[in-house]
Structure formats: C-alpha cells, structure tokens
PDB file of N, CA and C in Angstrom:
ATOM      1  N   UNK A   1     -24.987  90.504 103.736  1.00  0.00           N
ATOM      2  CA  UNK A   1     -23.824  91.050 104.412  1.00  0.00           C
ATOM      3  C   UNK A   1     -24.062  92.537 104.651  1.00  0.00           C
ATOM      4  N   UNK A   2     -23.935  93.001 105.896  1.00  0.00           N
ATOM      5  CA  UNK A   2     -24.143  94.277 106.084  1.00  0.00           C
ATOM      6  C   UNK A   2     -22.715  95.229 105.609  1.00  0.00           C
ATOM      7  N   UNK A   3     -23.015  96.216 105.531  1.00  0.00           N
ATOM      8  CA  UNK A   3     -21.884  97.434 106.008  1.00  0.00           C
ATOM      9  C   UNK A   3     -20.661  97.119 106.642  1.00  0.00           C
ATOM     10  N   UNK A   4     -21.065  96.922 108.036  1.00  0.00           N
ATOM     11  CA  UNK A   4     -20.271  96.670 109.002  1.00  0.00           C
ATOM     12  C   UNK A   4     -18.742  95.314 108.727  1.00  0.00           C
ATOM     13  N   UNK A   5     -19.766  94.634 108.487  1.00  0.00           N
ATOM     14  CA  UNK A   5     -18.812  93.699 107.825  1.00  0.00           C
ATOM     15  C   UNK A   5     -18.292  93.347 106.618  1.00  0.00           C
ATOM     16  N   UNK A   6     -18.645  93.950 105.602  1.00  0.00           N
ATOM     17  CA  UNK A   6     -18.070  94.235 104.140  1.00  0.00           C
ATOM     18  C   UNK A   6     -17.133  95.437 104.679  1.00  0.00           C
ATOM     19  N   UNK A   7     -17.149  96.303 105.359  1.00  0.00           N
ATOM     20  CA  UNK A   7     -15.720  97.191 105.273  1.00  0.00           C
ATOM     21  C   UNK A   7     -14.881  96.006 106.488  1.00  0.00           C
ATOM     22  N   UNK A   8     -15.064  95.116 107.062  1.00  0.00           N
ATOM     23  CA  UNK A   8     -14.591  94.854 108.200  1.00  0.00           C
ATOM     24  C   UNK A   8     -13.179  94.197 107.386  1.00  0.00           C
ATOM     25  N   UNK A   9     -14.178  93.126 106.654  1.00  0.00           N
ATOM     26  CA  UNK A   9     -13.505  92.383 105.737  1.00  0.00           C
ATOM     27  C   UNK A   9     -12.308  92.788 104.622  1.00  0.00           C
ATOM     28  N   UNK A  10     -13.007  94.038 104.341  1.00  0.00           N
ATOM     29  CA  UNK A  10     -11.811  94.875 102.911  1.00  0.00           C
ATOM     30  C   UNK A  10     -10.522  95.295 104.241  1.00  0.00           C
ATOM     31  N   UNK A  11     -10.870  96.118 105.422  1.00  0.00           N
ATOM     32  CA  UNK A  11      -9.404  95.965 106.302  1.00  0.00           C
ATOM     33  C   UNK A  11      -9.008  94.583 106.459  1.00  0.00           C
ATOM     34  N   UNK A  12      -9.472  93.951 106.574  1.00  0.00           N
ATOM     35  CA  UNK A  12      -8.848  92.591 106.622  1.00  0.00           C
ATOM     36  C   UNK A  12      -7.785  92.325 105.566  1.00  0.00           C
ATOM     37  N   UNK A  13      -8.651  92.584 104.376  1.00  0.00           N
ATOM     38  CA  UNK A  13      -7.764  92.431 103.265  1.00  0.00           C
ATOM     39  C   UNK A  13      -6.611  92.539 102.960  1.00  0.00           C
ATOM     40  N   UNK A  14      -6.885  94.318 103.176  1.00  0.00           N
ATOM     41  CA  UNK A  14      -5.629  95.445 103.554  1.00  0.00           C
ATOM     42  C   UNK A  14      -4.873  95.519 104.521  1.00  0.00           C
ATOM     43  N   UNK A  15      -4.866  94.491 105.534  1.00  0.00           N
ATOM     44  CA  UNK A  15      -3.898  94.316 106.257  1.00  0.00           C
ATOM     45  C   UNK A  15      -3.210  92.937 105.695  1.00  0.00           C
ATOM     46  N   UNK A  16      -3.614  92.113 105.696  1.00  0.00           N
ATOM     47  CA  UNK A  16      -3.144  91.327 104.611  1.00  0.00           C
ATOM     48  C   UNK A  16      -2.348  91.309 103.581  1.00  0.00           C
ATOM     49  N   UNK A  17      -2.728  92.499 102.653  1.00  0.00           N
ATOM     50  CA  UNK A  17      -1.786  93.088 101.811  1.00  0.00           C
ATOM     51  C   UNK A  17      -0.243  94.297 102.074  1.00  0.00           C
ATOM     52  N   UNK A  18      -0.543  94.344 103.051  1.00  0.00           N
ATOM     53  CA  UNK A  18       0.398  95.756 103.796  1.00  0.00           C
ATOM     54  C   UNK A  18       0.854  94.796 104.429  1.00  0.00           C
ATOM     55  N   UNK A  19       1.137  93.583 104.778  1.00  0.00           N
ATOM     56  CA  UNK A  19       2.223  92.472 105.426  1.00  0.00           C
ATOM     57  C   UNK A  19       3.398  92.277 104.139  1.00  0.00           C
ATOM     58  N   UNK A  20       3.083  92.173 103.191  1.00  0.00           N
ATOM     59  CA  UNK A  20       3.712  91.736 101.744  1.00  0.00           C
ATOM     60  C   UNK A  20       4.285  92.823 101.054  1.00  0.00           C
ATOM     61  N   UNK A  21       3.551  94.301 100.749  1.00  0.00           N
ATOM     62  CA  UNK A  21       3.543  95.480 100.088  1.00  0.00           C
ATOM     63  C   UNK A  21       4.341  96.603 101.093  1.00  0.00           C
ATOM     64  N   UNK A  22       5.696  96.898 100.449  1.00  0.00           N
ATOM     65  CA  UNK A  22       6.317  97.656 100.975  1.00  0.00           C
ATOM     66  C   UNK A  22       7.183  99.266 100.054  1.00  0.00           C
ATOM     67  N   UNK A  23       6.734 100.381 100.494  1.00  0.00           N
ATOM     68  CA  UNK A  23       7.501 101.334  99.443  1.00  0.00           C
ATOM     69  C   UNK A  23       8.627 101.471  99.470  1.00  0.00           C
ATOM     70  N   UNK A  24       9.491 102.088  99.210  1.00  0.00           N
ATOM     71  CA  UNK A  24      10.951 102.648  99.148  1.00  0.00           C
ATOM     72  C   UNK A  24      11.223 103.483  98.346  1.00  0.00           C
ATOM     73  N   UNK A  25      12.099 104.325  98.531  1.00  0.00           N
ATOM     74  CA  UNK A  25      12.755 105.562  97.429  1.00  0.00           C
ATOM     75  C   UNK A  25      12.395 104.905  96.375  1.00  0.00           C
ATOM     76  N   UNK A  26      13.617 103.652  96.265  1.00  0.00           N
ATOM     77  CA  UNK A  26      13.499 103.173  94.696  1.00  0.00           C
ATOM     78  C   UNK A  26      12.415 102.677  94.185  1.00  0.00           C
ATOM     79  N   UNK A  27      11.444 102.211  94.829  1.00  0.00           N
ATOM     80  CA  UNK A  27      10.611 101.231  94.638  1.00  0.00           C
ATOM     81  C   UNK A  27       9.014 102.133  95.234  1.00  0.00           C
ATOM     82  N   UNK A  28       8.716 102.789  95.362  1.00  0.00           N
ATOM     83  CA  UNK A  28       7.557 103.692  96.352  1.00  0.00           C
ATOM     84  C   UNK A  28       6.011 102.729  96.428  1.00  0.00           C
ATOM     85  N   UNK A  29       5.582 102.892  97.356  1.00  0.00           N
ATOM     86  CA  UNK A  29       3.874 102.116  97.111  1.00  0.00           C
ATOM     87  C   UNK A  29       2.873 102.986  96.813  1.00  0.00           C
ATOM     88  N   UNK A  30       2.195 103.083  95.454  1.00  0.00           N
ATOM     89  CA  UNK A  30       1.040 103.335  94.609  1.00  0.00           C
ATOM     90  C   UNK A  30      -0.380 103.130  95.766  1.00  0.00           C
ATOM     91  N   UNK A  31      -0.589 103.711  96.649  1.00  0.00           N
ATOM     92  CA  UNK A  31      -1.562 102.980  97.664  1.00  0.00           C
ATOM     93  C   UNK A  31      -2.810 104.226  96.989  1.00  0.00           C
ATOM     94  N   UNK A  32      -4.024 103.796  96.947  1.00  0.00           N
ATOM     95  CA  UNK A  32      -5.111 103.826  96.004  1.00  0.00           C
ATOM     96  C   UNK A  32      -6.075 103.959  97.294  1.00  0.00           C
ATOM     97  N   UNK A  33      -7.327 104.989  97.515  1.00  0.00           N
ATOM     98  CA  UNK A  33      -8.171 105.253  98.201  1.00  0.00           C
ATOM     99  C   UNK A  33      -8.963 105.625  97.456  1.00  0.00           C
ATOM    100  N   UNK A  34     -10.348 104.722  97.589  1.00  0.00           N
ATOM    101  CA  UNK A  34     -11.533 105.056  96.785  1.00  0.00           C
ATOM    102  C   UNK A  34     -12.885 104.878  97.941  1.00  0.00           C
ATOM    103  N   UNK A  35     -13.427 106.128  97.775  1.00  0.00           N
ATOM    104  CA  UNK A  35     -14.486 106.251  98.153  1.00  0.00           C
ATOM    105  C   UNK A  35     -15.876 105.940  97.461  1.00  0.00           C
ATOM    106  N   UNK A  36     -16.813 105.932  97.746  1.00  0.00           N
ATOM    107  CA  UNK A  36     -18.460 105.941  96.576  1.00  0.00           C
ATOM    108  C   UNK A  36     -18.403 107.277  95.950  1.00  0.00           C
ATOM    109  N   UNK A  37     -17.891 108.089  95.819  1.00  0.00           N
ATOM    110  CA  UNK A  37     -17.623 109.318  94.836  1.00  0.00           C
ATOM    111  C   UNK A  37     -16.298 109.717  94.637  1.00  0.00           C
ATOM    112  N   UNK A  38     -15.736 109.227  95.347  1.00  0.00           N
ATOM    113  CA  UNK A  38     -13.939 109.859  94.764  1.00  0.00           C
ATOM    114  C   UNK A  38     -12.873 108.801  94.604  1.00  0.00           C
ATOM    115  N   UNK A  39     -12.191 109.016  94.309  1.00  0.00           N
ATOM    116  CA  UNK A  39     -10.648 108.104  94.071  1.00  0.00           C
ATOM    117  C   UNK A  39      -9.436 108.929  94.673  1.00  0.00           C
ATOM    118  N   UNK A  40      -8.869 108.700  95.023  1.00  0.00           N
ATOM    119  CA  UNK A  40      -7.109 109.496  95.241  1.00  0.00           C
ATOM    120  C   UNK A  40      -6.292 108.280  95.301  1.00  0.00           C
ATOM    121  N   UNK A  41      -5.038 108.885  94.692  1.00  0.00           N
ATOM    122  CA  UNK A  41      -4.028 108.092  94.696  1.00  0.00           C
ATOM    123  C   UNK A  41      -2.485 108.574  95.357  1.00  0.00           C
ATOM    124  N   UNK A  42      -1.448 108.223  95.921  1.00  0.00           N
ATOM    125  CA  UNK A  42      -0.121 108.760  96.814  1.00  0.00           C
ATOM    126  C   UNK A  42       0.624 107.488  96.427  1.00  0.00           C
ATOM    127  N   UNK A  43       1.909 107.927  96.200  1.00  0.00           N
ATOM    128  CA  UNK A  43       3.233 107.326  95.868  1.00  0.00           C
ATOM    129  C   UNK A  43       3.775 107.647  97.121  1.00  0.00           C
ATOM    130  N   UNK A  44       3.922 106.338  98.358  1.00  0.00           N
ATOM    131  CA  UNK A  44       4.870 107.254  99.353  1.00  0.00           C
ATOM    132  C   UNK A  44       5.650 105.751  99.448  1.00  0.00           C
ATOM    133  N   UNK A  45       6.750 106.709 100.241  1.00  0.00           N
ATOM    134  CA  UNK A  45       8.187 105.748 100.606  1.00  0.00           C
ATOM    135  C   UNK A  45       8.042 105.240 102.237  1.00  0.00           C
ATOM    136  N   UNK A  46       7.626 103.956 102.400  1.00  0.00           N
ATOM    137  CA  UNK A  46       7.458 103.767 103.822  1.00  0.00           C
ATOM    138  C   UNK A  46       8.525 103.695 104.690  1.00  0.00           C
ATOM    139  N   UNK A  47       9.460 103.670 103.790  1.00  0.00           N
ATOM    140  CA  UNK A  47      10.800 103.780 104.825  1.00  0.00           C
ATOM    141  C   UNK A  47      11.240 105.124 105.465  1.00  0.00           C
ATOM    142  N   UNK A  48      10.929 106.307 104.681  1.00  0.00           N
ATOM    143  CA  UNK A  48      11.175 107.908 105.032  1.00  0.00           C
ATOM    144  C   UNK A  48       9.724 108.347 105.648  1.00  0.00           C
ATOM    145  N   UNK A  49       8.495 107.272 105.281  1.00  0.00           N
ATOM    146  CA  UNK A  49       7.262 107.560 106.062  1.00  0.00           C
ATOM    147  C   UNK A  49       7.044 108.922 105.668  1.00  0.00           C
ATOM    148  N   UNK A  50       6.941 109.160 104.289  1.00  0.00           N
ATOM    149  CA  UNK A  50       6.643 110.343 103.420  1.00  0.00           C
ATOM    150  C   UNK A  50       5.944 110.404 101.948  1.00  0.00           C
ATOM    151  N   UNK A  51       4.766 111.083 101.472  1.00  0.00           N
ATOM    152  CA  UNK A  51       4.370 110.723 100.526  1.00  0.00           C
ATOM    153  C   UNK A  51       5.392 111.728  99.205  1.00  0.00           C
ATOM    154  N   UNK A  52       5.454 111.091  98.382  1.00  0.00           N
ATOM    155  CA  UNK A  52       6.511 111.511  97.320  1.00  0.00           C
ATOM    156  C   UNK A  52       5.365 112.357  96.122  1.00  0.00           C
ATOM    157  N   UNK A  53       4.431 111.641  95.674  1.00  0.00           N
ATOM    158  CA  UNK A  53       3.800 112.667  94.885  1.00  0.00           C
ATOM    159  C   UNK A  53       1.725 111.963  95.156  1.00  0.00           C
ATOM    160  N   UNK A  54       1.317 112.829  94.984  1.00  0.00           N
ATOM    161  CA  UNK A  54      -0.864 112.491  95.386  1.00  0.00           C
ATOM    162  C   UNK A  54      -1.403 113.427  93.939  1.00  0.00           C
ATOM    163  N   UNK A  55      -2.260 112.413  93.937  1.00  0.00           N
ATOM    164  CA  UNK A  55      -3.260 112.872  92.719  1.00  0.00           C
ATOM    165  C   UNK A  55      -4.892 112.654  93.384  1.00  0.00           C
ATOM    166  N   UNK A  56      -5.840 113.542  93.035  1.00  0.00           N
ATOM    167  CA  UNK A  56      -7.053 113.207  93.155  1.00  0.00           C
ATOM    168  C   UNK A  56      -7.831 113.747  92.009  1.00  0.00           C
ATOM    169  N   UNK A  57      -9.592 113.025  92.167  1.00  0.00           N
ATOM    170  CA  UNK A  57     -10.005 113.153  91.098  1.00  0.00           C
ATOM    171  C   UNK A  57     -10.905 114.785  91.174  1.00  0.00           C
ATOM    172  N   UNK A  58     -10.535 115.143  92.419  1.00  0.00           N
ATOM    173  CA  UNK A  58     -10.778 117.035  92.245  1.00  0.00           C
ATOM    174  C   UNK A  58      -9.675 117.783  91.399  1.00  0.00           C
ATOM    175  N   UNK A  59      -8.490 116.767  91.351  1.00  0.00           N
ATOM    176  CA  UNK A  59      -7.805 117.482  90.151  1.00  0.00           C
ATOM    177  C   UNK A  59      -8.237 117.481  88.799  1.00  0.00           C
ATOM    178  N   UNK A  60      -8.535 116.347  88.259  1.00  0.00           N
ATOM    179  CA  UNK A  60      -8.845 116.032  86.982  1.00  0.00           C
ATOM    180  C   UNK A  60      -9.582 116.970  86.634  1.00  0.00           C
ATOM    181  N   UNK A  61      -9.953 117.327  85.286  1.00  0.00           N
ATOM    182  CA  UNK A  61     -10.519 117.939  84.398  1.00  0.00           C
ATOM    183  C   UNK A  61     -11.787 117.291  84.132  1.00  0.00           C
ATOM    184  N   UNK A  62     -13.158 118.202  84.633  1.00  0.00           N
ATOM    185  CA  UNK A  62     -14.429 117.425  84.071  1.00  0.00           C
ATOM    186  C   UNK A  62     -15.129 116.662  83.313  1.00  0.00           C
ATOM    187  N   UNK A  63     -13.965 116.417  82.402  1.00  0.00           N
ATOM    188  CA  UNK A  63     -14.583 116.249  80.986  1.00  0.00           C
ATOM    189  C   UNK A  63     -14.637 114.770  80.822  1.00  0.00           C
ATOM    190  N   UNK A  64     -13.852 113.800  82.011  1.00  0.00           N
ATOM    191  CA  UNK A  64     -13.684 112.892  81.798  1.00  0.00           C
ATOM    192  C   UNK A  64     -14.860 112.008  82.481  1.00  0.00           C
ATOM    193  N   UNK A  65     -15.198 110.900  81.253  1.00  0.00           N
ATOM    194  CA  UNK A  65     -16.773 109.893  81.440  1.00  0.00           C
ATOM    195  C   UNK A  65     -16.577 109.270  82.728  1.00  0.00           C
ATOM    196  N   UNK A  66     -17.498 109.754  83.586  1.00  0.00           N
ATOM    197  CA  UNK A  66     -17.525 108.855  84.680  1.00  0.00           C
ATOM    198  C   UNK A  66     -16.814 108.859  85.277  1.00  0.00           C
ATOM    199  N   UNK A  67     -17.226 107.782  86.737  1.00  0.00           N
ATOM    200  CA  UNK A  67     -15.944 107.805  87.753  1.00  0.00           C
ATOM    201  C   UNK A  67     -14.849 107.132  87.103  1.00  0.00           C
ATOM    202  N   UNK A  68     -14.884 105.974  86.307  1.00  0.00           N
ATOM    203  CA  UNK A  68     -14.265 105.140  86.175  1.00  0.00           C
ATOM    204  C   UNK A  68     -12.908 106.201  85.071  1.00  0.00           C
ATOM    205  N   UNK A  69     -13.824 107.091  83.745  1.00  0.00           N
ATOM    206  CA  UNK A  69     -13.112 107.889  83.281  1.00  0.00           C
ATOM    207  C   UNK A  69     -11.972 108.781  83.821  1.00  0.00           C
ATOM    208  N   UNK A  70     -12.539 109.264  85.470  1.00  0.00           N
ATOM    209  CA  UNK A  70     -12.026 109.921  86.035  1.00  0.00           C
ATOM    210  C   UNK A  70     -11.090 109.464  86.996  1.00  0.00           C
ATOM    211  N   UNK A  71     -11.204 108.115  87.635  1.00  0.00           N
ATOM    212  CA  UNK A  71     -10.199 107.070  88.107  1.00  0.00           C
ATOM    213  C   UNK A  71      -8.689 106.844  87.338  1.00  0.00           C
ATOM    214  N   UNK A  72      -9.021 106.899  85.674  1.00  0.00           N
ATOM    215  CA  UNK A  72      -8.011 106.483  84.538  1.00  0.00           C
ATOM    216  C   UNK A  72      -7.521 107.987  84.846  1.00  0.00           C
ATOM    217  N   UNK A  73      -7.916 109.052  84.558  1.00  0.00           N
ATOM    218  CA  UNK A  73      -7.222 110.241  84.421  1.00  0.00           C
ATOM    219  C   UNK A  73      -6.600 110.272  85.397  1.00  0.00           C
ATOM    220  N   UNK A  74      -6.928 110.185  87.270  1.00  0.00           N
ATOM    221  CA  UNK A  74      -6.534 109.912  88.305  1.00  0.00           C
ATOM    222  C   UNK A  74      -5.060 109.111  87.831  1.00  0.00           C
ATOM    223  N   UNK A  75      -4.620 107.977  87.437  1.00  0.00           N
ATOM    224  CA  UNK A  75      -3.124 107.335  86.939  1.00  0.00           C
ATOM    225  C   UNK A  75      -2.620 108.034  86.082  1.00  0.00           C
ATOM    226  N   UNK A  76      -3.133 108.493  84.969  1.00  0.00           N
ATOM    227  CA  UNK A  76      -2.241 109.588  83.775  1.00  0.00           C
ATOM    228  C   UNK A  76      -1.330 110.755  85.214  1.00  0.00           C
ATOM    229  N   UNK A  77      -2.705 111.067  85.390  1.00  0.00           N
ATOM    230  CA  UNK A  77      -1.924 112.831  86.064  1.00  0.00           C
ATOM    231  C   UNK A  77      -0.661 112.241  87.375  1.00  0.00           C
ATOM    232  N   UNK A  78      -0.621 111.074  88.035  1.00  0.00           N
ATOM    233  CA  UNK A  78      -0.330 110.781  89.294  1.00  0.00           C
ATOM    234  C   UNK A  78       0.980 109.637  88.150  1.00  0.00           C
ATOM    235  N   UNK A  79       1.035 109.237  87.589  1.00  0.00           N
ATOM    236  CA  UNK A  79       2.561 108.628  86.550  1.00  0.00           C
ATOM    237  C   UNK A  79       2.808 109.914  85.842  1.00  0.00           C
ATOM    238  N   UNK A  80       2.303 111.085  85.316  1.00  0.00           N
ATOM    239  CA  UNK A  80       3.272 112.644  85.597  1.00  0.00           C
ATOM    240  C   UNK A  80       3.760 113.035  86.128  1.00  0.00           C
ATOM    241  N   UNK A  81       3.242 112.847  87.200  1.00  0.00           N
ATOM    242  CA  UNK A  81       4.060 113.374  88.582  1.00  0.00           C
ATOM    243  C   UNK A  81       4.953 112.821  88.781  1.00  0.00           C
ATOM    244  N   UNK A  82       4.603 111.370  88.779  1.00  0.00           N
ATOM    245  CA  UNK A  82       5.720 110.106  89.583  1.00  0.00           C
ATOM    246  C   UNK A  82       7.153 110.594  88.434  1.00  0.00           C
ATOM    247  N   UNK A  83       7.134 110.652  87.043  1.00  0.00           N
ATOM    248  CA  UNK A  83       7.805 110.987  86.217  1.00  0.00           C
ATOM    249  C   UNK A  83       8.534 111.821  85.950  1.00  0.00           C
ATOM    250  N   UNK A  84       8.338 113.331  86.920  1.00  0.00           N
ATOM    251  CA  UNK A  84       8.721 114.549  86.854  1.00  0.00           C
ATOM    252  C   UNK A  84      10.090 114.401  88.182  1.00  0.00           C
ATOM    253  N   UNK A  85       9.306 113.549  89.349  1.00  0.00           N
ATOM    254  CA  UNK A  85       9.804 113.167  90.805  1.00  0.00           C
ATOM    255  C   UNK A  85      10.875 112.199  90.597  1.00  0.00           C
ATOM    256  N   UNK A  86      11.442 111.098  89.327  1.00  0.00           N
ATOM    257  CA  UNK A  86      12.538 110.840  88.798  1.00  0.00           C
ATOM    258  C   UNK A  86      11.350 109.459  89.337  1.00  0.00           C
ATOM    259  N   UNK A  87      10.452 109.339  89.157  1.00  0.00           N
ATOM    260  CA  UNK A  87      10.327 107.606  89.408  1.00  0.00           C
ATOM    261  C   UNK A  87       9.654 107.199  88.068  1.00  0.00           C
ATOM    262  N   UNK A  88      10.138 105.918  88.509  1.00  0.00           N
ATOM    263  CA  UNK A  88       9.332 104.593  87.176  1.00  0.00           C
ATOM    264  C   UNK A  88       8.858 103.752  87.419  1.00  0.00           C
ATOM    265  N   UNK A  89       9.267 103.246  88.750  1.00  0.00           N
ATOM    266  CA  UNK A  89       9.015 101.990  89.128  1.00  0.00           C
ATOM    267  C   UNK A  89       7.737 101.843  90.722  1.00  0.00           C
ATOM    268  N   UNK A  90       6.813 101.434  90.553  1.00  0.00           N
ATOM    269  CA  UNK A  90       6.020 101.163  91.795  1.00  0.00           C
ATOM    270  C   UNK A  90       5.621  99.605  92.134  1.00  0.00           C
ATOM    271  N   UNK A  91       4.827  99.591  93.525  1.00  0.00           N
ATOM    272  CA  UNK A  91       4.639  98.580  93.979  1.00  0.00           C
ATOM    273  C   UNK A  91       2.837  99.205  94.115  1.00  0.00           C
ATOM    274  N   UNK A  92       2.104  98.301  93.526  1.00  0.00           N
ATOM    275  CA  UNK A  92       0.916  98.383  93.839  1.00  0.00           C
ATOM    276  C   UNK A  92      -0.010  98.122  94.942  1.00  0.00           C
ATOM    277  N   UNK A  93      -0.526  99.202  96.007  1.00  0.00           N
ATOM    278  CA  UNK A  93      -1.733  98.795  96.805  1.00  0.00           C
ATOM    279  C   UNK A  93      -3.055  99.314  96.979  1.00  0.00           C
ATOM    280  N   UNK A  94      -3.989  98.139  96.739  1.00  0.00           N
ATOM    281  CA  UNK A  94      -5.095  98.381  95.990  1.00  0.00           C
ATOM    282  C   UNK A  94      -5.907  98.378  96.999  1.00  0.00           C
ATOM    283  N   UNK A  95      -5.733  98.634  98.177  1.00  0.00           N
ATOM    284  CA  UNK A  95      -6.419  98.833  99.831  1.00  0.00           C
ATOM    285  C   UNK A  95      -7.202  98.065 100.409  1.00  0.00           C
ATOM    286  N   UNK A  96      -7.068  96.839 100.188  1.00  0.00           N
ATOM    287  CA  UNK A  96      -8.072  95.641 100.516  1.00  0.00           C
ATOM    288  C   UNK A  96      -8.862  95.524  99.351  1.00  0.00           C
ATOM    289  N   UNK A  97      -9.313  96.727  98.447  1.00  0.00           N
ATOM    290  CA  UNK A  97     -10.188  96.264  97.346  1.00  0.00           C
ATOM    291  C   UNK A  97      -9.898  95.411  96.257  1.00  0.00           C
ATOM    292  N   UNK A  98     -11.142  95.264  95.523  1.00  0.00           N
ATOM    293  CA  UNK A  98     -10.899  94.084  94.127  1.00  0.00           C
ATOM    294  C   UNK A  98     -10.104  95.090  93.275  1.00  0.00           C
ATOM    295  N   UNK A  99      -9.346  94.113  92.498  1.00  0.00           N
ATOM    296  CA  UNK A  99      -8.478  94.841  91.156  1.00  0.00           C
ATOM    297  C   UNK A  99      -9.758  94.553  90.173  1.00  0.00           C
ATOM    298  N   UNK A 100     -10.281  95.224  90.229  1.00  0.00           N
ATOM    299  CA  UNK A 100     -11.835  95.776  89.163  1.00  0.00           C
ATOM    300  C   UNK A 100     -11.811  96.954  89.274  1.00  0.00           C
ATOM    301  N   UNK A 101     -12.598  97.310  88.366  1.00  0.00           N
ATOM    302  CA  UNK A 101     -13.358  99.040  87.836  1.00  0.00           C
ATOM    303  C   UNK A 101     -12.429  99.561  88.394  1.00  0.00           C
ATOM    304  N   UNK A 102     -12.826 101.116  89.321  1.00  0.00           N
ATOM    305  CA  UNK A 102     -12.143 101.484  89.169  1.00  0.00           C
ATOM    306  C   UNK A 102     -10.377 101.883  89.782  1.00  0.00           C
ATOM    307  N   UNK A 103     -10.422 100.842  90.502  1.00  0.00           N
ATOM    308  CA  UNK A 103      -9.479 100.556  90.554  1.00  0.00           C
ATOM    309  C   UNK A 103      -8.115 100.127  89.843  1.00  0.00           C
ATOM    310  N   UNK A 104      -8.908  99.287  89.073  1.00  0.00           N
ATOM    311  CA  UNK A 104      -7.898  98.615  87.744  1.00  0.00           C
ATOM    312  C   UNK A 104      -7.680  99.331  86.684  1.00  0.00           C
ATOM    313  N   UNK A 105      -8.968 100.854  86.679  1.00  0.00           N
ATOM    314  CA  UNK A 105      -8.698 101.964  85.595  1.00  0.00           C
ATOM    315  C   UNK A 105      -7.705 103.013  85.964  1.00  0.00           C
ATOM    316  N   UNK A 106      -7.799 102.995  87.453  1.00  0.00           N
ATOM    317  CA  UNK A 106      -6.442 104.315  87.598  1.00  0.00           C
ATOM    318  C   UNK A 106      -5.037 103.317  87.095  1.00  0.00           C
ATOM    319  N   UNK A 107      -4.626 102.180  87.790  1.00  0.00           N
ATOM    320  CA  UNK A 107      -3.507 101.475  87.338  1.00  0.00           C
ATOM    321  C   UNK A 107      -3.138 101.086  85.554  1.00  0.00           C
ATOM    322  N   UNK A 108      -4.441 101.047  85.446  1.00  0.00           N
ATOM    323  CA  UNK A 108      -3.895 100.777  83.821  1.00  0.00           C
ATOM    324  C   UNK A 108      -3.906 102.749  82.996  1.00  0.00           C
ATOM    325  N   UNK A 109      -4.208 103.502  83.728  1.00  0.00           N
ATOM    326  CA  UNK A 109      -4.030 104.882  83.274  1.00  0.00           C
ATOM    327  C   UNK A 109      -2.768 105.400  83.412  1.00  0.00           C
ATOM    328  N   UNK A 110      -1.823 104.919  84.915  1.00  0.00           N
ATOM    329  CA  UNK A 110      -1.120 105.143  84.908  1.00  0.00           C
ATOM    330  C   UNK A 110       0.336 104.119  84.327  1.00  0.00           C
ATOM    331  N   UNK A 111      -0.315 103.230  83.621  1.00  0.00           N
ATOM    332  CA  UNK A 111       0.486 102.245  82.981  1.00  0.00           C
ATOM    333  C   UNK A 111       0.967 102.484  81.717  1.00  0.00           C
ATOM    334  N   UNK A 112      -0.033 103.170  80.936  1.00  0.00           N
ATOM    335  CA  UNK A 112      -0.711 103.602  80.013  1.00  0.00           C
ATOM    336  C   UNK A 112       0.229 105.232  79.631  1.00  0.00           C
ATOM    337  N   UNK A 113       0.732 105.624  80.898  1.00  0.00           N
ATOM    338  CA  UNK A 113       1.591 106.931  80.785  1.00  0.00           C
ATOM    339  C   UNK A 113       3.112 106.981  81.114  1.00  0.00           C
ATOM    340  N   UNK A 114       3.580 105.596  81.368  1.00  0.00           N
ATOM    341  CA  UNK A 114       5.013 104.947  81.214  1.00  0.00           C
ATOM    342  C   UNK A 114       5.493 103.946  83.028  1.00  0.00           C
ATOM    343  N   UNK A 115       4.541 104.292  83.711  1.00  0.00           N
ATOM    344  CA  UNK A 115       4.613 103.615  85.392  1.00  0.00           C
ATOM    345  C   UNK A 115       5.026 102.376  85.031  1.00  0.00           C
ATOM    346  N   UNK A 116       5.838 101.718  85.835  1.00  0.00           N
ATOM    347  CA  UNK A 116       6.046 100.039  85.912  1.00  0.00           C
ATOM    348  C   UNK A 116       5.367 100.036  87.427  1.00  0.00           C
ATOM    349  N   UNK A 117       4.209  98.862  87.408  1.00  0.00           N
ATOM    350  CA  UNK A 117       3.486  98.683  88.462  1.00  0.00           C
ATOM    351  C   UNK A 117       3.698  97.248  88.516  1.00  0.00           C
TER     352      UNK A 117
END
C-alpha cells in the first residue's frame, strides 16, 4: 500500500467518523492531529465553529519519554485547560486514526487528569 492511499483511506475514515462525532458547548469534540513528529490536540464547539481550548507537544516540557510520553503529557496539559474553561465532558475524535499508541496515550492522559471522554 502506498502513501497515497493509506492517507486516502485514514480521510475516509475521518469522514466517516465526523458523520457521527459532533461538539457542543456542553459536550465539545477532543479532535486529535498527529503527525510523524508531533501530536496536537483542540476542544472545539462545532456549533459556535470555535476552538475552546489547544494543546501541543511544543508545549510540553522535554523531559517527557518519547513521543508517546509526550502525546500523554499532550492530554494532562489539554484536560487543564479543558478544566480551568469549566469543561468535563468530551466527545472523542481520533481523525481517521487507530485508537493505538499514541493516540490512545494523549486520551488516557487526559483521562487520567479528570476528562470524561
């Protein structure tokens, strides 16, 4: 499988999933962007079509092992925020990708710091 069609397929996914996955004030969508070196994460409300609070892993602190280390810190710092912004509650989107590595490490980081996902 080339390139071309392994990302063709993950939009596929992600459109797929963005038929079902919707944010709101009360409810916001956790939507997750991972690159081959970075992660970022945004809490936005698709109904006001505004992001409410973003974390990336240029924020984090170096110290943390790996991407995957730095993915988990990525959910701690980004369920602070969400926490400070009066939220608790999210809807998870994991952008066409697998709920593996590090993906499944920012969500359980930010699970891990009081988020309902």
């Amino acid at each position: 499988m080339d390139a071309k069609s392994r990302r063709r397929a993950r939009v596929r996914r992600h459109v797929r999933v963005r038929t079902k996955v919707a944010g709101s004030a009360a409810r916001p969508r956790l939507a997750v962007f991972r690159s081959n070196r970075h992660i970022y994460a945004q809490l936005i409300d698709d109904d006001a079509a505004r992001t409410l609070a973003a974390a990336s892993d240029a924020e984090v602190k170096a110290g943390a092992k790996g991407k995957i280390g730095s993915a988990k810190a990525v959910g701690e710092l980004l369920a602070e925020r969400a926490k400070a912004a009066g939220i608790e509650r999210v809807v998870f989107d994991r952008g066409g990708r697998l709920y593996h590595g590090r993906v499944a490490a920012l969500a359980d980081g930010a699970r891990e710091k009081g988020l309902q996902i």
